[in-house]
Protein backbone atom coordinates (compact mmCIF):
# COMPACT_ATOMS: atom_id res chain seq x y z
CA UNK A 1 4.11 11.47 42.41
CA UNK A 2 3.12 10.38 38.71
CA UNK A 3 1.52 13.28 36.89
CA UNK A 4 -1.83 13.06 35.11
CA UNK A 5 -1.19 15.36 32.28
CA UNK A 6 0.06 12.27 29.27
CA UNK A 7 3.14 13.25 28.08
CA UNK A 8 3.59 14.27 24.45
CA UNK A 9 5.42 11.25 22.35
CA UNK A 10 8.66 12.11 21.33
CA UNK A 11 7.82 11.03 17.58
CA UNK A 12 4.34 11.37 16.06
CA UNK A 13 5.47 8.55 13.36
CA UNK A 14 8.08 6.25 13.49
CA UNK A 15 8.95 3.63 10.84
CA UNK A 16 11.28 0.63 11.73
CA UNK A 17 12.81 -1.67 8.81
CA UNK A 18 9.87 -1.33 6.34
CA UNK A 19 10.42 -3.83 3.24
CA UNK A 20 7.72 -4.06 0.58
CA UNK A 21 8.13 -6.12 -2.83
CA UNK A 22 6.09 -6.62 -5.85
CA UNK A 23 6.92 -9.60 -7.21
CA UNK A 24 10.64 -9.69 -7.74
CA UNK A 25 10.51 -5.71 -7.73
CA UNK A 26 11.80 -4.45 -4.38
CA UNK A 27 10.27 -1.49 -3.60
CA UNK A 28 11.32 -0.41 -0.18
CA UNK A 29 14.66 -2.37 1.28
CA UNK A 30 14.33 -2.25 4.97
CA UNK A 31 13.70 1.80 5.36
CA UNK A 32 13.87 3.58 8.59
CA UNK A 33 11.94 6.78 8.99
CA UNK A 34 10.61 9.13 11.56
CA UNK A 35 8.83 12.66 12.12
CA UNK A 36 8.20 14.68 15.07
CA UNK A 37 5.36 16.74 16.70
CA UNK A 38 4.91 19.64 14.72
CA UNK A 39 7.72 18.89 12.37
CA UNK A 40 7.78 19.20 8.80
CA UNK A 41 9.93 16.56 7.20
CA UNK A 42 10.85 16.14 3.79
CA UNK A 43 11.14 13.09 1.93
CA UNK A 44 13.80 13.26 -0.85
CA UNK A 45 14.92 10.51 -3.64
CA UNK A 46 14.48 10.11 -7.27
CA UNK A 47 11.46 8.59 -9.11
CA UNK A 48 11.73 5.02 -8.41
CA UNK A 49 13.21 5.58 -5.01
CA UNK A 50 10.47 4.08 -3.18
CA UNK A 51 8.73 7.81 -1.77
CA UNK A 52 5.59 6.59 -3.00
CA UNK A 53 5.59 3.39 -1.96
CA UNK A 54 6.43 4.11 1.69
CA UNK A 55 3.69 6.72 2.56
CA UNK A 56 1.15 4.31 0.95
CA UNK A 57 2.06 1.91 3.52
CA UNK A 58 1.63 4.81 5.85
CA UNK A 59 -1.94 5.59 4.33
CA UNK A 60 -3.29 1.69 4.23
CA UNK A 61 -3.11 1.51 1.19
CA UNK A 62 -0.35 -1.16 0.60
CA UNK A 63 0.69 -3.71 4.05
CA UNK A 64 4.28 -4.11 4.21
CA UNK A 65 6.36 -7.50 3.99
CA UNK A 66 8.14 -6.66 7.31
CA UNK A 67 8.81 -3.90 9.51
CA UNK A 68 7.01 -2.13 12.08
CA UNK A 69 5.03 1.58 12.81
CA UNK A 70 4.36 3.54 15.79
CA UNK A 71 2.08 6.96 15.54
CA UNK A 72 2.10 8.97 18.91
CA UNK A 73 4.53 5.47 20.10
CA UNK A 74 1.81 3.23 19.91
CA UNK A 75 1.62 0.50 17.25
CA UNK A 76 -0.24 1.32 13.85
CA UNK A 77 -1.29 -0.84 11.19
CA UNK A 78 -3.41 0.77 9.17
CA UNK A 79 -6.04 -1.80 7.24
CA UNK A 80 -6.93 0.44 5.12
CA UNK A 81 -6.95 3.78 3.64
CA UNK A 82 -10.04 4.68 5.64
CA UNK A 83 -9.02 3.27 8.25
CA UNK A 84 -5.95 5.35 7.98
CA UNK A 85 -7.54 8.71 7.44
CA UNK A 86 -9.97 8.10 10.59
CA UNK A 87 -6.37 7.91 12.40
CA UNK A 88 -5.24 10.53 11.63
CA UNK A 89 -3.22 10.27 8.44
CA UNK A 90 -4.19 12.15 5.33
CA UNK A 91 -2.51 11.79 2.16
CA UNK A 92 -2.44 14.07 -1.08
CA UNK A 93 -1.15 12.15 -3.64
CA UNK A 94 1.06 12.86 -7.04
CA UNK A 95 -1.73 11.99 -9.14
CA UNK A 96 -5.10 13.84 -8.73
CA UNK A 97 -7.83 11.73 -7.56
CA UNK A 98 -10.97 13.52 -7.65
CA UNK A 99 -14.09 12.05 -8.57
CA UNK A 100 -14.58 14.01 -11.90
CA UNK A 101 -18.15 14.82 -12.43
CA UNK A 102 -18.64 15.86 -8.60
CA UNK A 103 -18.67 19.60 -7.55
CA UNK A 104 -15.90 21.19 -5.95
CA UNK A 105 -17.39 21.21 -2.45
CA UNK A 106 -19.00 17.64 -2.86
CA UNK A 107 -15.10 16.48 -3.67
CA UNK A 108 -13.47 18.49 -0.77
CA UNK A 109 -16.55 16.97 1.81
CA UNK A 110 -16.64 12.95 0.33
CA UNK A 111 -16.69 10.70 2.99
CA UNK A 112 -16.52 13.01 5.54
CA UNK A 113 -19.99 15.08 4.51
CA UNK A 114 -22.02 16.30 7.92
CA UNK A 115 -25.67 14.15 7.49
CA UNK A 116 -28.93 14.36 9.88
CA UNK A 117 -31.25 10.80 9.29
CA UNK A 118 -29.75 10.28 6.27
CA UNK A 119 -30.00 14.21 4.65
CA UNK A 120 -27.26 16.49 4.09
CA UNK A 121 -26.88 19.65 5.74
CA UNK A 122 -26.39 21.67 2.79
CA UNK A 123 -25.28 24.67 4.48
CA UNK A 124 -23.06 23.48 7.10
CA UNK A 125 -21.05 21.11 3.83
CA UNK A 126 -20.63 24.84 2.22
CA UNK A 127 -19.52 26.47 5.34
CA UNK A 128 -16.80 23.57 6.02
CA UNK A 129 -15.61 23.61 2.46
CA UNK A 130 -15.34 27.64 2.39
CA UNK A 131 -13.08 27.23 5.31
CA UNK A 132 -11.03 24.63 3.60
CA UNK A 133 -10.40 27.25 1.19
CA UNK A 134 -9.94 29.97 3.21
CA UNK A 135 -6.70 28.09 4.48
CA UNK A 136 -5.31 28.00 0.73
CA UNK A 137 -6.65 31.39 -0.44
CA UNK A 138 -8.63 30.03 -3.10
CA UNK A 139 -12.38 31.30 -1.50
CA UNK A 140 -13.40 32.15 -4.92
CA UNK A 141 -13.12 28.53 -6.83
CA UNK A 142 -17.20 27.94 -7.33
CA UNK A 143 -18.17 25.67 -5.36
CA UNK A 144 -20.80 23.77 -7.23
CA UNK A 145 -18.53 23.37 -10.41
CA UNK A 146 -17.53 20.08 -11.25
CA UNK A 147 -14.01 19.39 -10.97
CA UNK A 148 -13.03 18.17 -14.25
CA UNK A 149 -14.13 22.07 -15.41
CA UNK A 150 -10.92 23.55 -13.45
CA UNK A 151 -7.60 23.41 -14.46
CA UNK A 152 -5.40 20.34 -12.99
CA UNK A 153 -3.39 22.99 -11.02
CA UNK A 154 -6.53 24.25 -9.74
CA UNK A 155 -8.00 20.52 -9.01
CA UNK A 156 -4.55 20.10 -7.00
CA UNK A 157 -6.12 22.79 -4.94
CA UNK A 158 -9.27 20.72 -4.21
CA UNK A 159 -7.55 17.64 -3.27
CA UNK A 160 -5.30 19.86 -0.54
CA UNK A 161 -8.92 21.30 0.93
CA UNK A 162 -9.88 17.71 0.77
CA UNK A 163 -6.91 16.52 3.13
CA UNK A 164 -7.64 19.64 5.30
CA UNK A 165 -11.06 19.16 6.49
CA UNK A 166 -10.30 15.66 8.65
CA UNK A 167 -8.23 17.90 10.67
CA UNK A 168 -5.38 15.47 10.25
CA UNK A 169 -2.18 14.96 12.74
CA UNK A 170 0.13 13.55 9.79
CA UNK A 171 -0.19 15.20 6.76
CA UNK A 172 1.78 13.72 3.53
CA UNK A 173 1.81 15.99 0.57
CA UNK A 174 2.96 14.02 -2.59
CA UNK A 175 4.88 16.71 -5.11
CA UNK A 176 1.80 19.35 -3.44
CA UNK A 177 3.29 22.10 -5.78
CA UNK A 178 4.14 20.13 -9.26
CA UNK A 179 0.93 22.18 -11.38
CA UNK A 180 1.04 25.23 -8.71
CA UNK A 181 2.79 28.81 -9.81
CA UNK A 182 4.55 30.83 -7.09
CA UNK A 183 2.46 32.68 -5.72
CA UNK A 184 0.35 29.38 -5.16
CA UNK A 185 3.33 28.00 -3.44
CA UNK A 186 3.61 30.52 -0.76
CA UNK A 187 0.44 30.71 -0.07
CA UNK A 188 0.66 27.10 0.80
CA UNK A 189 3.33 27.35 2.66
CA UNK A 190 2.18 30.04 4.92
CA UNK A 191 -1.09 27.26 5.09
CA UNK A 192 1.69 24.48 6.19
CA UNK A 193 3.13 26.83 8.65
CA UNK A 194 -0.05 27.52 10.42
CA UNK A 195 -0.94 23.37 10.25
CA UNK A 196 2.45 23.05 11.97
CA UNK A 197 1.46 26.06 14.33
CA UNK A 198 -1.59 23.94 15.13
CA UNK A 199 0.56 20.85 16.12
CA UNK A 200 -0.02 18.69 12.90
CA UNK A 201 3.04 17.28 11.44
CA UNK A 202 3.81 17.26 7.29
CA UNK A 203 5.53 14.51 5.22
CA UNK A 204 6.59 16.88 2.61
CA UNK A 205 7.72 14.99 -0.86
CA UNK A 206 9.32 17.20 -3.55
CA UNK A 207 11.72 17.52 -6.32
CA UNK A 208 12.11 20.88 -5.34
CA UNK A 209 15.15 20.90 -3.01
CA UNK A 210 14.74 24.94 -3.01
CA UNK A 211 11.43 24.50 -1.97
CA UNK A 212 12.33 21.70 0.70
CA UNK A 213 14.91 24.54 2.61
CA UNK A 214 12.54 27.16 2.76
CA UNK A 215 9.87 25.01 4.78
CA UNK A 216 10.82 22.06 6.10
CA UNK A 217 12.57 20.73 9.38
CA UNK A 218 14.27 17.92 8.91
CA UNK A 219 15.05 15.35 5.96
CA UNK A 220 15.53 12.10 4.76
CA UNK A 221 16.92 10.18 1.81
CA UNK A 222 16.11 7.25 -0.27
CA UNK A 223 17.64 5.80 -3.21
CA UNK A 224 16.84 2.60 -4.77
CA UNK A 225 14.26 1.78 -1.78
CA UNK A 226 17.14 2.28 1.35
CA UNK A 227 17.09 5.39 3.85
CA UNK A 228 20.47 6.51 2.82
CA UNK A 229 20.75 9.69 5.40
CA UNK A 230 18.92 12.35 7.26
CA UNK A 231 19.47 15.42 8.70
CA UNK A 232 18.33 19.27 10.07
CA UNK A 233 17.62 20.93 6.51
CA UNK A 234 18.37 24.17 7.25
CA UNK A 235 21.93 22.95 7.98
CA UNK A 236 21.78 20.91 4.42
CA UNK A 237 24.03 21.64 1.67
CA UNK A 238 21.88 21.33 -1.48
CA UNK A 239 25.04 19.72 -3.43
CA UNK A 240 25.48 17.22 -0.81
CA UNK A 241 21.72 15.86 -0.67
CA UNK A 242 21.98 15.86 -4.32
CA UNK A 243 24.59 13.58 -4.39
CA UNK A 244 23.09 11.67 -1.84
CA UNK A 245 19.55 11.54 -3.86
CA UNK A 246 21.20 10.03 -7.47
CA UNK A 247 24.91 8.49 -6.11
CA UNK A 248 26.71 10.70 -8.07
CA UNK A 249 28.01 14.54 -8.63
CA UNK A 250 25.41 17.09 -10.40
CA UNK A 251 27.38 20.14 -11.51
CA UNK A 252 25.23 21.61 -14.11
CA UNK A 253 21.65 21.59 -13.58
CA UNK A 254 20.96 24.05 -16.30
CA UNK A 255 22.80 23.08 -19.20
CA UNK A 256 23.29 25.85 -22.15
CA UNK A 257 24.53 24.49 -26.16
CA UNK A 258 24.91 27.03 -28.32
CA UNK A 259 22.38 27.07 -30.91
CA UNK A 260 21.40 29.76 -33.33
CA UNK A 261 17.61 31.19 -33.80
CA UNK A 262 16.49 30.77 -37.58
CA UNK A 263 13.46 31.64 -39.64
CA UNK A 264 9.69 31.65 -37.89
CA UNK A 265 8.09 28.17 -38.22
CA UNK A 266 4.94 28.78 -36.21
CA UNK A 267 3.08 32.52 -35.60
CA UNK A 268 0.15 32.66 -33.19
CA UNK A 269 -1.27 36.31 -33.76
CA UNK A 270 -4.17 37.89 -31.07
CA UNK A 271 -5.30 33.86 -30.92
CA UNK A 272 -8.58 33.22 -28.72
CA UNK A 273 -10.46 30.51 -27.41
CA UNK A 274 -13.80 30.12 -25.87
CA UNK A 275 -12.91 31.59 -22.75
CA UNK A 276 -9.02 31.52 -22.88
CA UNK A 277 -6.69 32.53 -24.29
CA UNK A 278 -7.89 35.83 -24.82
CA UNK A 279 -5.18 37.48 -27.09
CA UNK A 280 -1.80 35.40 -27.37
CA UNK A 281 0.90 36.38 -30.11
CA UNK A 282 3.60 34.34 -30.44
CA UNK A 283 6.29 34.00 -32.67
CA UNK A 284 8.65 31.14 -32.61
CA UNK A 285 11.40 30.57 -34.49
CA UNK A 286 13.66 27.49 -35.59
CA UNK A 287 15.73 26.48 -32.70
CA UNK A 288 14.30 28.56 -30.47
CA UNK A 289 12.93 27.87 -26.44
CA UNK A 290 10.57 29.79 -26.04
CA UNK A 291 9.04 30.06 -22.20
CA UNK A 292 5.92 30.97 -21.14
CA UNK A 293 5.37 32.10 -17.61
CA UNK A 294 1.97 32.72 -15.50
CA UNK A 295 -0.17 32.45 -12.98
CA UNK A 296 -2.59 29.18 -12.45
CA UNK A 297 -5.56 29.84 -14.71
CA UNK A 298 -3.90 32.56 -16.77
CA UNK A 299 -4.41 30.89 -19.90
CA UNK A 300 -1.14 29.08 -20.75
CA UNK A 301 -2.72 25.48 -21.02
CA UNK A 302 -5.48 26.74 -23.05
CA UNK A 303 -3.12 28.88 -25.53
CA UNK A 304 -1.15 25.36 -26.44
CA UNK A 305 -4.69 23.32 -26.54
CA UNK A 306 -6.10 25.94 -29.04
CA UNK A 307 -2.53 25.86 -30.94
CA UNK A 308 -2.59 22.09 -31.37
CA UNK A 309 -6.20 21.71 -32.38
CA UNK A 310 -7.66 20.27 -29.21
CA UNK A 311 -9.92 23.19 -28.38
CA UNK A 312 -11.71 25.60 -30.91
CA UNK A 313 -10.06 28.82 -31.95
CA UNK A 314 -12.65 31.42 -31.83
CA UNK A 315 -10.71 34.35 -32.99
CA UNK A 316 -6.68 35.07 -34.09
CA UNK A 317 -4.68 33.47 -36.77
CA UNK A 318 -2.18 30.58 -36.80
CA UNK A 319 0.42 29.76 -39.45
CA UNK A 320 2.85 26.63 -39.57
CA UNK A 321 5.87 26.48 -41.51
CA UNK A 322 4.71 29.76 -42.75
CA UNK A 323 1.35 28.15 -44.39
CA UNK A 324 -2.09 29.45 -42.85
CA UNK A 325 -3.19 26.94 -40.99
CA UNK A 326 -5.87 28.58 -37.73
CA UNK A 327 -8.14 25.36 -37.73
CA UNK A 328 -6.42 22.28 -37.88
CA UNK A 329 -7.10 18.97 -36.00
CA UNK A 330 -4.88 17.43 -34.08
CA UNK A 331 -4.34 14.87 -36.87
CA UNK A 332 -3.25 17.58 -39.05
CA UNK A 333 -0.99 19.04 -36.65
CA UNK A 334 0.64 15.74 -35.87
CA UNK A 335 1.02 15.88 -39.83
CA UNK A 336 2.69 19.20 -39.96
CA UNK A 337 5.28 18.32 -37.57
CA UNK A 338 4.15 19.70 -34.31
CA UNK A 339 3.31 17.72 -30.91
CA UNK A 340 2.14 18.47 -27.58
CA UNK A 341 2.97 17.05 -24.26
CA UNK A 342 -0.16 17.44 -22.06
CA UNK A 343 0.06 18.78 -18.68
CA UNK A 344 -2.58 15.78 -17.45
CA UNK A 345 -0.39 12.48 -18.23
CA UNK A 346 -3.04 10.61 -16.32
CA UNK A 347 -6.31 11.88 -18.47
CA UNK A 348 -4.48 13.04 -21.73
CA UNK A 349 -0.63 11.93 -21.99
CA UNK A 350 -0.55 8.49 -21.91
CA UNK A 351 -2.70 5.32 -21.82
CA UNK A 352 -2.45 3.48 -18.55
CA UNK A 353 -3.20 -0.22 -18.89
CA UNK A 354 -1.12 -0.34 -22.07
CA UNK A 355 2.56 -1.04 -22.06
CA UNK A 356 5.79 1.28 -22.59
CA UNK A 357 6.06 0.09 -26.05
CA UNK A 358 2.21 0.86 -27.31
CA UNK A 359 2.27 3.81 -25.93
CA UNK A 360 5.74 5.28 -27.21
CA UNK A 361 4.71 3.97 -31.15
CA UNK A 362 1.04 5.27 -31.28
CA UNK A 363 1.31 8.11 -33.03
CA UNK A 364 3.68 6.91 -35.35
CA UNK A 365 4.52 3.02 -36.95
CA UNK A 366 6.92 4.09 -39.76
CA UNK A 367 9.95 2.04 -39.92
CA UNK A 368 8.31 -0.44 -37.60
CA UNK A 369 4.93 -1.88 -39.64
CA UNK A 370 5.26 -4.33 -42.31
CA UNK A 371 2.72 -4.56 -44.41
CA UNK A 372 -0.09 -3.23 -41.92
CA UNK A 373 0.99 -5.53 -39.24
CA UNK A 374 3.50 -4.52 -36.41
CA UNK A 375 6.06 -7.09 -35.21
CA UNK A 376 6.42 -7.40 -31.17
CA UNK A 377 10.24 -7.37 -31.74
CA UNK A 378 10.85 -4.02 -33.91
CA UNK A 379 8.43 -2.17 -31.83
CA UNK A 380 10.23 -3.55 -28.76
CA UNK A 381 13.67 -2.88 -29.62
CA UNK A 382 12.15 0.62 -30.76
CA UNK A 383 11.01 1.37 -27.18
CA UNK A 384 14.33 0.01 -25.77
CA UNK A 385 15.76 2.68 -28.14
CA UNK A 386 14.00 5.26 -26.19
CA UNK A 387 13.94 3.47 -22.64
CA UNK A 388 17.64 3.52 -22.36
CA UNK A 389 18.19 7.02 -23.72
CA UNK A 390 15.83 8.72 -21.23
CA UNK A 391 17.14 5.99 -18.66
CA UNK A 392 13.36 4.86 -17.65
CA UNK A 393 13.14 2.42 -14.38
CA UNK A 394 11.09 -0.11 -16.18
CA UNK A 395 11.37 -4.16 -15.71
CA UNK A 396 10.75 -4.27 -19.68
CA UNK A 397 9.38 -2.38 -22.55
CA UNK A 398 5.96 -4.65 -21.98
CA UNK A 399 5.33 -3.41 -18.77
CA UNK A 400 1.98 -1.51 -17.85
CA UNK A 401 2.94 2.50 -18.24
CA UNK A 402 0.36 2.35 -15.32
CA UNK A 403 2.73 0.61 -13.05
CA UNK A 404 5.33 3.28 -13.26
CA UNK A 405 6.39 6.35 -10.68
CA UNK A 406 4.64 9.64 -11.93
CA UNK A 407 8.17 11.02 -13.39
CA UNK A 408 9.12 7.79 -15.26
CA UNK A 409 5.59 7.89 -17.09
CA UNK A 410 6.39 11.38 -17.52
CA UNK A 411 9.58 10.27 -19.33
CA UNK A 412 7.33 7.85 -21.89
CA UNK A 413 5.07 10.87 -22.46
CA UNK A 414 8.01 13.13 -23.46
CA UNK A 415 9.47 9.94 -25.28
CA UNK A 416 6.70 9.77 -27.64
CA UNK A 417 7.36 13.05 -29.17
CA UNK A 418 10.75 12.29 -29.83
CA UNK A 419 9.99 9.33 -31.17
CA UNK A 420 7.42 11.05 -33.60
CA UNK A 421 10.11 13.02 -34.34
CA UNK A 422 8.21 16.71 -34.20
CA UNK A 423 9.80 19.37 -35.29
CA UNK A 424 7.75 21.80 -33.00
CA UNK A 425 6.67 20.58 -29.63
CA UNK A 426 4.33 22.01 -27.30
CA UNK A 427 5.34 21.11 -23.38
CA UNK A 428 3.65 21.82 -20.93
CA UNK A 429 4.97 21.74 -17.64
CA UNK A 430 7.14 18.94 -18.96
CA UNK A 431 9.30 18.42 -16.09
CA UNK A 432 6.16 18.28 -13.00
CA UNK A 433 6.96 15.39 -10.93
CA UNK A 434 10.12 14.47 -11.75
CA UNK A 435 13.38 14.18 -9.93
CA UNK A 436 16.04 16.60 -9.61
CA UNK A 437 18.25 14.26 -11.22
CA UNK A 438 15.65 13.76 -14.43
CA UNK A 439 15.41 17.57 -14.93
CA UNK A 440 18.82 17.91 -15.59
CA UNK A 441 18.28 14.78 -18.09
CA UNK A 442 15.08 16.70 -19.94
CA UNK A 443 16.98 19.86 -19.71
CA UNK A 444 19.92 18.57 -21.68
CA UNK A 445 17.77 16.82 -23.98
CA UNK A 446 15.74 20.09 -24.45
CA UNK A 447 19.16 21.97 -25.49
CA UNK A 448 20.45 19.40 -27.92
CA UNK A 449 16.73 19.15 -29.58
CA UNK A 450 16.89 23.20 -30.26
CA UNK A 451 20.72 22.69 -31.21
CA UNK A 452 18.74 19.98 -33.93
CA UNK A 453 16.63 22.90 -34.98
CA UNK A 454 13.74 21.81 -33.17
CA UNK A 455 11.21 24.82 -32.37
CA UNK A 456 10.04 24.64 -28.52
CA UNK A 457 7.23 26.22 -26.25
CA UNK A 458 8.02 25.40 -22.81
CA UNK A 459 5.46 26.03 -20.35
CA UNK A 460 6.05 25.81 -16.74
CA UNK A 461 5.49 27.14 -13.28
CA UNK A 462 9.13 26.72 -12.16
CA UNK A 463 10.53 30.05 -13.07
CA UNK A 464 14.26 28.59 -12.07
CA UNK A 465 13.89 26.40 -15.21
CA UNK A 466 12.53 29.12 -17.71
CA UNK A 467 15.30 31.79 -16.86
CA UNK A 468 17.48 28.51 -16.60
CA UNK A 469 17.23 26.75 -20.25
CA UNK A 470 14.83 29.15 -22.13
CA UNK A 471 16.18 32.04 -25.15
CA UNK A 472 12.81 33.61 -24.89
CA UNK A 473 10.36 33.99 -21.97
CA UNK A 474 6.83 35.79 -22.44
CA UNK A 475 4.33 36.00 -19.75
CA UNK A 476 0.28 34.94 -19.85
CA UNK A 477 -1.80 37.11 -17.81
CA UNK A 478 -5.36 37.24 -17.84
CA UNK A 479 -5.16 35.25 -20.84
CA UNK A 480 -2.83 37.52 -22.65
CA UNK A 481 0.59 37.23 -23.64
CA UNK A 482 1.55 40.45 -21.81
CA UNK A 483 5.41 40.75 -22.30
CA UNK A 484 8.08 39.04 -24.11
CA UNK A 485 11.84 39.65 -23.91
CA UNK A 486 14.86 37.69 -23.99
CA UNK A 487 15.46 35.26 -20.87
CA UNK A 488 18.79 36.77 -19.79
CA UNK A 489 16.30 40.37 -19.69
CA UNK A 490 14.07 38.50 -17.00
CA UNK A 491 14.70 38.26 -12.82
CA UNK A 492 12.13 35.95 -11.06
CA UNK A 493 10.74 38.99 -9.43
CA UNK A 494 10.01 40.71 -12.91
CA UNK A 495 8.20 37.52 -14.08
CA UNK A 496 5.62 37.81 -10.80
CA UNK A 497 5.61 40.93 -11.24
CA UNK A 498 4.16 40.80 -14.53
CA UNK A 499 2.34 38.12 -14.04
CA UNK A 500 -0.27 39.32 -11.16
CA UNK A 501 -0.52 42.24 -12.70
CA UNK A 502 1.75 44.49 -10.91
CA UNK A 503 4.09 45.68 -13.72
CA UNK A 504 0.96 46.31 -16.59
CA UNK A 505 2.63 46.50 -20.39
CA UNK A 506 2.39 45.18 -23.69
CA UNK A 507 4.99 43.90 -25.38
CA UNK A 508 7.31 46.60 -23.82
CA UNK A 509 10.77 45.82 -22.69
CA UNK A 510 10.33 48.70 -20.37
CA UNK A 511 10.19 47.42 -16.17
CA UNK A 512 8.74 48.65 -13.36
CA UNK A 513 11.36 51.14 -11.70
CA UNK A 514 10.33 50.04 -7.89
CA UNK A 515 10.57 46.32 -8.75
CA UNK A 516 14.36 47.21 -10.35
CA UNK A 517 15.23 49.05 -6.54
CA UNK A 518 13.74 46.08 -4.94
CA UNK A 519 16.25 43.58 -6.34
């Protein structure tokens, strides 16, 4: 007797043989790729790998050349995005895209906002997005703000709720966690735990491999546009998927080069902004890494803004190279040395429809102009320079930086600074969205620049890195600079600790004795 309850599919999505090309670019090689029911699955490979490209074939937005796609083992071609999302499959990609001068509930309910003859039913769009929220923990993000008036880490939080409220069955999160802090991350994770509870299965894409073995399933590689293997992660040696990921053995993520610590070449004393920072001191010395920790609004973006000019100091002092110097331009700053890597490549860091080689040179021509004009083939073989030494997957110095995976633009962002040749540099979050194999790359080139003498504040989320690489970590909270001590002083526990506000001191190396029993 045949039984009238359908059975559940064996795979939710299934992906046979997908090639896509761009040109002569090959961008996916004939990948295989499937996920369960209720499975998260994570997606592994280096920038360049093809990661990107394949879930936007998933998501409608690109068709592939040849291959073929099953969800719930029935075939799918999506024509669309929309078309896509009305399937079932949501999609929260790398780079933010928000509509900017929307509020945050109007971006979390677009295209999906609940309407009566045409009018919107104000209350029941509020009560939808609240419960959005609710699912990340972030209830108390106003809702009527407009989005570009939140912090990008904070705007990655609106474009999760926005993937939430379709109620998808596949849900593909892009490097979800590049801008979040830690306590962010596990709060989405316990969010992804009850999605997976509820039957929907995640694509999960990160550089994080730590990350990938606390919450996903299963996994699969892909280097240069192949499905090289797959497997249960839990089982997964870390090593071996490394090796997997970039063809070759990683032994030292966190390089260390002895370098000595010399005279102070910028001080930031009780510095405010508008709103944030609301007291940072800082002193940073020559040759020096100096990390700062925090939570996602804490002030740590703000504190570097305000340093480099780009936002108004309201109160505090700043001197460079010794010399008073609290209200500079950017111009000025750039003058004096100093440069800043912006956390928002996309808005800030780099200009899109211009090519690798304008935007490495643009903040500085000398030894490339001739007599006010700029030949193609200096500035060319100048971004070459730079191209090779970072090893950026790029057909040529000429191409769009537009065109490039999220950590390879990353890579031209970084580039210009070290082309400028600054001899204090302001990153922030300076490794967010790039590959496991890049980091070790940036690291490295972090250590010899502070070997050089080069002064660094590195801002970043990933506490691994800042107890990795860093001589110095402090930690912003509240929009203070709450504690600083030397890295090798610091556990990852400590550095929460402080930052939320559980361990309250000033510039004490004193810790809390129940967080010491609890290691």
């Amino acid at each position: 007797m045949q039984s009238s309850v359908a059975e559940t599919p064996a795979l939710r999505l299934q992906m046979k043989g997908v090639r896509k090309s761009f040109g002569a670019t090959k961008a996916l090689r004939g990948v295989s790729f499937e996920v369960g029911p209720a499975e998260v699955h994570t997606l592994i490979g280096e920038n360049g790998a093809g990661k990107s490209t394949l879930m936007k074939v998933i998501s409608g937005v690109h068709a592939p050349d040849e291959g073929s796609i099953l969800l719930d083992g029935q075939p799918f071609q999506p024509k669309n995005p929309q078309h896509a999302r009305l399937s079932g499959i949501a999609m929260i990609y790398q780079e933010l895209n928000l509509a900017p001068d929307l509020s945050v509930m109007e971006n979390i309910t677009l295209g999906d906002e609940p309407c009566s003859w045409g009018w919107r039913r104000i209350s029941e769009q509020r009560a939808r997005t609240l419960e959005a929220l609710e699912k990340l923990d972030h209830t108390s993000l106003p809702l009527d703000l407009p989005v570009n008036r939140l912090s990008i880490a904070e705007q990655q939080i609106v474009e999760i709720a926005r993937a939430l409220i379709g109620r998808p069955k596949v849900l593909i999160m892009d490097e979800p966690t590049s801008s979040l802090t830690q306590v962010d991350v596990q709060n989405l994770f316990r969010v992804i735990g009850r999605l997976k509870d509820s039957g929907v299965s995640v694509v999960y894409i990160s550089h994080f491999l730590e990350e990938c073995q606390q919450i996903s399933d299963r996994y699969t590689v892909l280097r240069d546009g192949e499905s090289v293997a797959s497997g249960d992660m839990k089982k997964a040696d870390l090593q071996d998927i490394i090796h997997q990921m970039v063809g070759r053995e990683m032994k030292d993520i966190y390089p260390r080069k002895e370098h000595s610590i010399g005279e102070p070449v910028l001080e930031m004393e009780a510095l405010a902004g508008r709103e944030k920072p609301r007291s940072a001191t800082i002193q940073l010395c020559k040759g020096e890494i100096f990390g700062v920790a925090g939570l996602v609004g804490a002030g740590r973006t703000e504190t570097l803004r305000a340093c480099f000019g780009l936002d108004k100091v309201a109160a505090g002092r700043i001197a460079v190279f010794g010399q008073e110097s609290t209200h500079a331009t950017p111009t000025q700053r750039l003058s004096q040395g100093m440069g800043l890597l912006s956390e928002n490549r996309k808005e800030e860091g780099l200009l899109l429809n211009r090519d690798l080689a304008d935007n490495l040179t643009l903040t500085r021509f000398e030894g490339i102009s001739k007599m006010g004009f700029i030949p193609v083939r200096a500035q060319t073989e100048k971004a070459q320079h730079w191209i090779e030494k970072l090893q950026v997957k790029t057909r040529s110095p000429r191409q769009n930086v537009g065109e490039l995976s999220g950590g390879n633009q990353q890579k031209i962002a970084i580039a210009r600074l070290l082309h400028h040749d600054a001899d204090i540099l302001l990153l922030d979050e300076p490794t967010r969205g790039i590959d496991i194999g890049s980091k070790a790359q940036i690291y490295s080139l972090i250590c010899e620049l502070a070997k050089r003498g080069k002064a660094i504040v590195f801002v970043s989320s990933y506490l691994p890195e800042l107890l990795g690489i860093c001589d110095t970590i402090g930690v912003m909270c509240r929009g203070e600079i709450k504690t600083k001590r030397p890295a090798d002083q610091w556990t990852e526990h400590e550095l929460i600790g402080v930052a939320v506000g559980q361990i309250a001191e000033s510039g004490s190396n004193e810790t809390d004795p129940d967080l010491q029993s609890a290691e």
